[in-house]
PDB file of N, CA and C in Angstrom:
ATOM      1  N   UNK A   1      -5.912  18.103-126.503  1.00  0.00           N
ATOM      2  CA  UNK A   1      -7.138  17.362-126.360  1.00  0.00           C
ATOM      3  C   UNK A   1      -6.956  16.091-125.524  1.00  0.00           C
ATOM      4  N   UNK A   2      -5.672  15.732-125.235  1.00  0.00           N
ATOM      5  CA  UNK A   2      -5.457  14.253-124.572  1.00  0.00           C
ATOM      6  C   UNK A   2      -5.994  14.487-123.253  1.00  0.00           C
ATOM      7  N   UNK A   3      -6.016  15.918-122.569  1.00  0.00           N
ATOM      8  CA  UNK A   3      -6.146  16.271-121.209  1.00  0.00           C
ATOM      9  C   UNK A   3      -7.813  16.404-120.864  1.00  0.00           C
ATOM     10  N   UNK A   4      -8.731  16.057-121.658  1.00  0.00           N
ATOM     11  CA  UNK A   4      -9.927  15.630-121.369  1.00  0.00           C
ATOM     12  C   UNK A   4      -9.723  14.174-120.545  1.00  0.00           C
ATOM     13  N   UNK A   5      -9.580  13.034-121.141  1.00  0.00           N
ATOM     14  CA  UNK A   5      -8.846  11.578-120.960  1.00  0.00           C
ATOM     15  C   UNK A   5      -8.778  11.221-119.080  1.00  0.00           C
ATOM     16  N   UNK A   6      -8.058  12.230-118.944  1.00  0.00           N
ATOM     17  CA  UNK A   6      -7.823  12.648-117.705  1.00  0.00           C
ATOM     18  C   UNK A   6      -8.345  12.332-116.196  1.00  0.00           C
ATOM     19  N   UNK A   7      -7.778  10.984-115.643  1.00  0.00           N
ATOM     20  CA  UNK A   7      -8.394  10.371-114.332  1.00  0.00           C
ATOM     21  C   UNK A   7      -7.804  10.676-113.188  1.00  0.00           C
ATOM     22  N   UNK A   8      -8.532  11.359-112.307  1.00  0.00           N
ATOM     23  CA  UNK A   8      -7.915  12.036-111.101  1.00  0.00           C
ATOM     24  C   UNK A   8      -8.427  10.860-110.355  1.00  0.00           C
ATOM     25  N   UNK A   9      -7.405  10.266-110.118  1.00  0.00           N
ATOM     26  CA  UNK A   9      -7.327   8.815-109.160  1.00  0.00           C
ATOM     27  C   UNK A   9      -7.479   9.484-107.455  1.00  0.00           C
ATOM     28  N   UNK A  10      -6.459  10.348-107.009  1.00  0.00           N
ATOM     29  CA  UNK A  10      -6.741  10.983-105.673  1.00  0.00           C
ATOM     30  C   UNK A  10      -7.966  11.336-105.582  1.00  0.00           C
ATOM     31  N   UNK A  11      -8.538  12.350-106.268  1.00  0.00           N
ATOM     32  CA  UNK A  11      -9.491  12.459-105.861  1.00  0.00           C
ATOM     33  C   UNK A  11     -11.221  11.422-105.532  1.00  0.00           C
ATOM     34  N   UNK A  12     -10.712  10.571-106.145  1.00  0.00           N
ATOM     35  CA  UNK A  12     -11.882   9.615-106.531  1.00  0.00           C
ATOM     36  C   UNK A  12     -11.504   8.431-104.614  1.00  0.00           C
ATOM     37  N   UNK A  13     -10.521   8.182-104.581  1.00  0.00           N
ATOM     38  CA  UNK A  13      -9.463   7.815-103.663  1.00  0.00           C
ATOM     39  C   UNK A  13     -10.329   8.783-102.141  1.00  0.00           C
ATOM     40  N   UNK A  14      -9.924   9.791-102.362  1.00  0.00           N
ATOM     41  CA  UNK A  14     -10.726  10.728-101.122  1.00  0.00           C
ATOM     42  C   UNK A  14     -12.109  10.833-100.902  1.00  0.00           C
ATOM     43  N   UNK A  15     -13.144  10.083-102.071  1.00  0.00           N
ATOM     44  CA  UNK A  15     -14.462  10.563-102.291  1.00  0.00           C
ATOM     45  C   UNK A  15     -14.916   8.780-101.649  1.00  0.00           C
ATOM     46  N   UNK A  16     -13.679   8.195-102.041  1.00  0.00           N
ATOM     47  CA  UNK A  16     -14.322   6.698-101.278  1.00  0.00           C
ATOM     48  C   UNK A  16     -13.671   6.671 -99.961  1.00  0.00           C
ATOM     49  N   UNK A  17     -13.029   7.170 -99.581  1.00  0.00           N
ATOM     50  CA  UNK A  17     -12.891   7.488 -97.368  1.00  0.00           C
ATOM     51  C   UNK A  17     -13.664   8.041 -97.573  1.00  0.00           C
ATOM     52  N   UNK A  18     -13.666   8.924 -98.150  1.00  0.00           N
ATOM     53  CA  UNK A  18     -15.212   9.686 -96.959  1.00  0.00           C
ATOM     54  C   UNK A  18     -16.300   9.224 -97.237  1.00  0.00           C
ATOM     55  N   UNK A  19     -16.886   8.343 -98.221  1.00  0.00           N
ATOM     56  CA  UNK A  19     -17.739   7.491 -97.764  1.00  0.00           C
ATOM     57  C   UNK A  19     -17.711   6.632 -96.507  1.00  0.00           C
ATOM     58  N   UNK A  20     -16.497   5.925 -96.767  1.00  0.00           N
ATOM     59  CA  UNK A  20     -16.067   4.619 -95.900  1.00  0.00           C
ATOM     60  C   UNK A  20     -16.666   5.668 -94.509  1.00  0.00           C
ATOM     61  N   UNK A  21     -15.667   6.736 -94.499  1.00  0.00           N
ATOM     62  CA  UNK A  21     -15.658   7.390 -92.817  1.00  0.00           C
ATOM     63  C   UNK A  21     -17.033   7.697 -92.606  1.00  0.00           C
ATOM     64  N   UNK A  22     -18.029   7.654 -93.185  1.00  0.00           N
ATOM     65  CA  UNK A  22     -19.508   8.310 -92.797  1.00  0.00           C
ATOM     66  C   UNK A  22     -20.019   7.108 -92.567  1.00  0.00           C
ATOM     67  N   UNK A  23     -19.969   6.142 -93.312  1.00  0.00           N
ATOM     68  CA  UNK A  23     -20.563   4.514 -93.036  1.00  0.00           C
ATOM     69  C   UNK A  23     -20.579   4.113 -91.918  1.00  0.00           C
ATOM     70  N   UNK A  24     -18.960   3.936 -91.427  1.00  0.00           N
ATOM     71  CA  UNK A  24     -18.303   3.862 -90.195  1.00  0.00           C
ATOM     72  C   UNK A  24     -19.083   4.693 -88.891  1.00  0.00           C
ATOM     73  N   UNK A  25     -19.276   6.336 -89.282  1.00  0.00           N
ATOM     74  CA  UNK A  25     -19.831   6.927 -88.287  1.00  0.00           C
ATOM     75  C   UNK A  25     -21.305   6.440 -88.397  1.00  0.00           C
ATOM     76  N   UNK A  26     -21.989   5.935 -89.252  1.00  0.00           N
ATOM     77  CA  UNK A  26     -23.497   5.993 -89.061  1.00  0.00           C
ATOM     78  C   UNK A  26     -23.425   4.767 -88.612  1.00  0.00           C
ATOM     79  N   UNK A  27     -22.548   3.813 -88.609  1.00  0.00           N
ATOM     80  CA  UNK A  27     -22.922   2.573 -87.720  1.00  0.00           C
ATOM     81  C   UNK A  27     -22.386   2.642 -86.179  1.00  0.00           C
ATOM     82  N   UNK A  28     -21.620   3.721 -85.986  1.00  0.00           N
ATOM     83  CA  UNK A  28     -21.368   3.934 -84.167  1.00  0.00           C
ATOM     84  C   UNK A  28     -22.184   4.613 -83.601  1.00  0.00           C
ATOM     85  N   UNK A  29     -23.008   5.489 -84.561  1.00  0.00           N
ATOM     86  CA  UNK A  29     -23.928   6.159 -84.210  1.00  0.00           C
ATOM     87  C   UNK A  29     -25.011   4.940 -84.023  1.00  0.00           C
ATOM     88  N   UNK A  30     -25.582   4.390 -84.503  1.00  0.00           N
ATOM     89  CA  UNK A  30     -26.638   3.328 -84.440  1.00  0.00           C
ATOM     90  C   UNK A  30     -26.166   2.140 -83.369  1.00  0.00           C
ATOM     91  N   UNK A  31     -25.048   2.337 -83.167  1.00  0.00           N
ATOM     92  CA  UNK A  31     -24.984   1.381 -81.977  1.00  0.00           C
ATOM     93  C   UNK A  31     -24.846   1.937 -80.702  1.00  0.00           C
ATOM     94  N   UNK A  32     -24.488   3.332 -80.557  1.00  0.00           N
ATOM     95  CA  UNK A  32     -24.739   4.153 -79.228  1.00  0.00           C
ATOM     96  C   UNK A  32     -26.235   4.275 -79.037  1.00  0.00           C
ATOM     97  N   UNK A  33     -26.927   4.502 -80.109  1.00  0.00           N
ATOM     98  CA  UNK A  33     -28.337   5.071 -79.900  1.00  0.00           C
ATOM     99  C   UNK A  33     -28.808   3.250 -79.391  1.00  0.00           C
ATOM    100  N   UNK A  34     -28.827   2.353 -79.841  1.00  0.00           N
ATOM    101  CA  UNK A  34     -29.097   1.319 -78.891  1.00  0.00           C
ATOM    102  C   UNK A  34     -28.535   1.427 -77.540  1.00  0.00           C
ATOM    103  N   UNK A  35     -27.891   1.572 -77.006  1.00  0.00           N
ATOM    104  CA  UNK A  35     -26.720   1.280 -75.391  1.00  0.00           C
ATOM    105  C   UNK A  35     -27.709   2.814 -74.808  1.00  0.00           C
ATOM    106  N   UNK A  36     -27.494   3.934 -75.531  1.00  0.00           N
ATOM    107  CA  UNK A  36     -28.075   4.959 -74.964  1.00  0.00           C
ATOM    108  C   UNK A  36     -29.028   5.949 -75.093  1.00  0.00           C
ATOM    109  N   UNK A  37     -30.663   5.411 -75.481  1.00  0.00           N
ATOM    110  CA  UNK A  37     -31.458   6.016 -76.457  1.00  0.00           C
ATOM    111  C   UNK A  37     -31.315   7.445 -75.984  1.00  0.00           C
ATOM    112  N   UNK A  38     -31.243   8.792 -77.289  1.00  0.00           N
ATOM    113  CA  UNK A  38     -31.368   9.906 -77.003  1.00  0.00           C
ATOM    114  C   UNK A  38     -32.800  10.378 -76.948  1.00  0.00           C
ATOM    115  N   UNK A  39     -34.268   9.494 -77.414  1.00  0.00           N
ATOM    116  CA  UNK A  39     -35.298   9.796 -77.448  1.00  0.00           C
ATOM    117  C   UNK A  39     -36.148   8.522 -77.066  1.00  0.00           C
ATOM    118  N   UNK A  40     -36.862   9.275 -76.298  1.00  0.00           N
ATOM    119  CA  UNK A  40     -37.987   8.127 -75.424  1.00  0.00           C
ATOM    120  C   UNK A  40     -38.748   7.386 -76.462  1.00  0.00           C
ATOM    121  N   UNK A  41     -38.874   5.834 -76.520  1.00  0.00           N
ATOM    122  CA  UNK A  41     -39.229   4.998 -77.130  1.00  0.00           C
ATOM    123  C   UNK A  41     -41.379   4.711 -76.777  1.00  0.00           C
ATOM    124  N   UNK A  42     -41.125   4.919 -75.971  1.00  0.00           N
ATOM    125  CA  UNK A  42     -42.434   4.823 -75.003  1.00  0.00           C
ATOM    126  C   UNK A  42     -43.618   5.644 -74.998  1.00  0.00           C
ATOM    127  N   UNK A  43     -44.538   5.863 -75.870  1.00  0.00           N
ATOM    128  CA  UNK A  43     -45.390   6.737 -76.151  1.00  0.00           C
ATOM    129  C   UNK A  43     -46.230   7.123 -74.752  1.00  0.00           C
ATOM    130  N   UNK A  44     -46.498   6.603 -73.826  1.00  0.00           N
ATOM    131  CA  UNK A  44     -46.722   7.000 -72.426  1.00  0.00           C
ATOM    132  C   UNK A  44     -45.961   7.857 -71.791  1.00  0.00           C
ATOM    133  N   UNK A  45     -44.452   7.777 -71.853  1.00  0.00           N
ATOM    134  CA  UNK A  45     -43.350   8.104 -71.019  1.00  0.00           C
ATOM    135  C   UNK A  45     -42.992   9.292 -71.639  1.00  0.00           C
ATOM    136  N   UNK A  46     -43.086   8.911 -72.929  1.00  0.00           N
ATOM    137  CA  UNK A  46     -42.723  10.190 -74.085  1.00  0.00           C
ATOM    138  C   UNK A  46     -43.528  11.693 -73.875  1.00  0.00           C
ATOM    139  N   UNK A  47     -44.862  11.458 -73.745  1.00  0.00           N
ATOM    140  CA  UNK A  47     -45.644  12.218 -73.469  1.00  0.00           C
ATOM    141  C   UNK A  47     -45.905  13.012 -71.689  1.00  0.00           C
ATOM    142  N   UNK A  48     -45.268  11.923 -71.505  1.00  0.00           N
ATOM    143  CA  UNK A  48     -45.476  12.587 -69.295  1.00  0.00           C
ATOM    144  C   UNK A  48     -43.823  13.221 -69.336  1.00  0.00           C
ATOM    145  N   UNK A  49     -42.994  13.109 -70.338  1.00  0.00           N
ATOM    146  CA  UNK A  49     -41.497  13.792 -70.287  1.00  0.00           C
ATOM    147  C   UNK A  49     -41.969  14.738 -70.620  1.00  0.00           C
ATOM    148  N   UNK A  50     -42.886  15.387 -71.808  1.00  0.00           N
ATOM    149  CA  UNK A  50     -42.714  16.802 -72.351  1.00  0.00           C
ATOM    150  C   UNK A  50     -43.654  17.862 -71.479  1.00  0.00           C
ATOM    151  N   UNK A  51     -44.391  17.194 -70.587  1.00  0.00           N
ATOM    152  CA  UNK A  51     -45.199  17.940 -69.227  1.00  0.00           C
ATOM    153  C   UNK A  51     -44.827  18.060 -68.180  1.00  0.00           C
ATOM    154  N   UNK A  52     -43.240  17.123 -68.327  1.00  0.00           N
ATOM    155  CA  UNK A  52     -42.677  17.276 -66.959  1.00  0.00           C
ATOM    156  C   UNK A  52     -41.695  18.710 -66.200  1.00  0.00           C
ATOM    157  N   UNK A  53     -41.560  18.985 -65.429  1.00  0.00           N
ATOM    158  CA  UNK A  53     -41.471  20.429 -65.261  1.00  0.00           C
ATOM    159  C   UNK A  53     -39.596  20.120 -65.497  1.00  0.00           C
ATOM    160  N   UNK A  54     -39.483  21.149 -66.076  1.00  0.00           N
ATOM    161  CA  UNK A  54     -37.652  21.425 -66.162  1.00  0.00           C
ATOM    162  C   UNK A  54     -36.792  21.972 -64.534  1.00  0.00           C
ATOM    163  N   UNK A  55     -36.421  21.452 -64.418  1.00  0.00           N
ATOM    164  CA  UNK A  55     -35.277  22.265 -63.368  1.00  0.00           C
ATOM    165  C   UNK A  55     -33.731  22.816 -63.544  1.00  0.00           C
TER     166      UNK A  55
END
């Protein structure tokens, strides 16, 4: 019964990097999307892009 008790330190250890590492990515992500928007901000521009012909 002692093995209920039982604290898996690694694993708890791995569950906070990979928080940390997603944090990390959602703030490089939010700072590329400033430097390089992937979607038109501009409700004019936005709208004359999706009529504009593809090549």
């Amino acid at each position: 019964m002692a093995d209920d008790n039982v604290v898996d330190l690694g694993a708890s250890r791995e569950r906070l990097g990979h928080k940390r590492k997603e944090e990390k990515f959602r703030r490089l992500q939010q700072r590329f999307e400033k430097a390089l928007p992937t979607e038109e901000t501009d409700p004019k521009k936005k709208l004359l892009n999706i009529f504009k012909k593809k090549r």
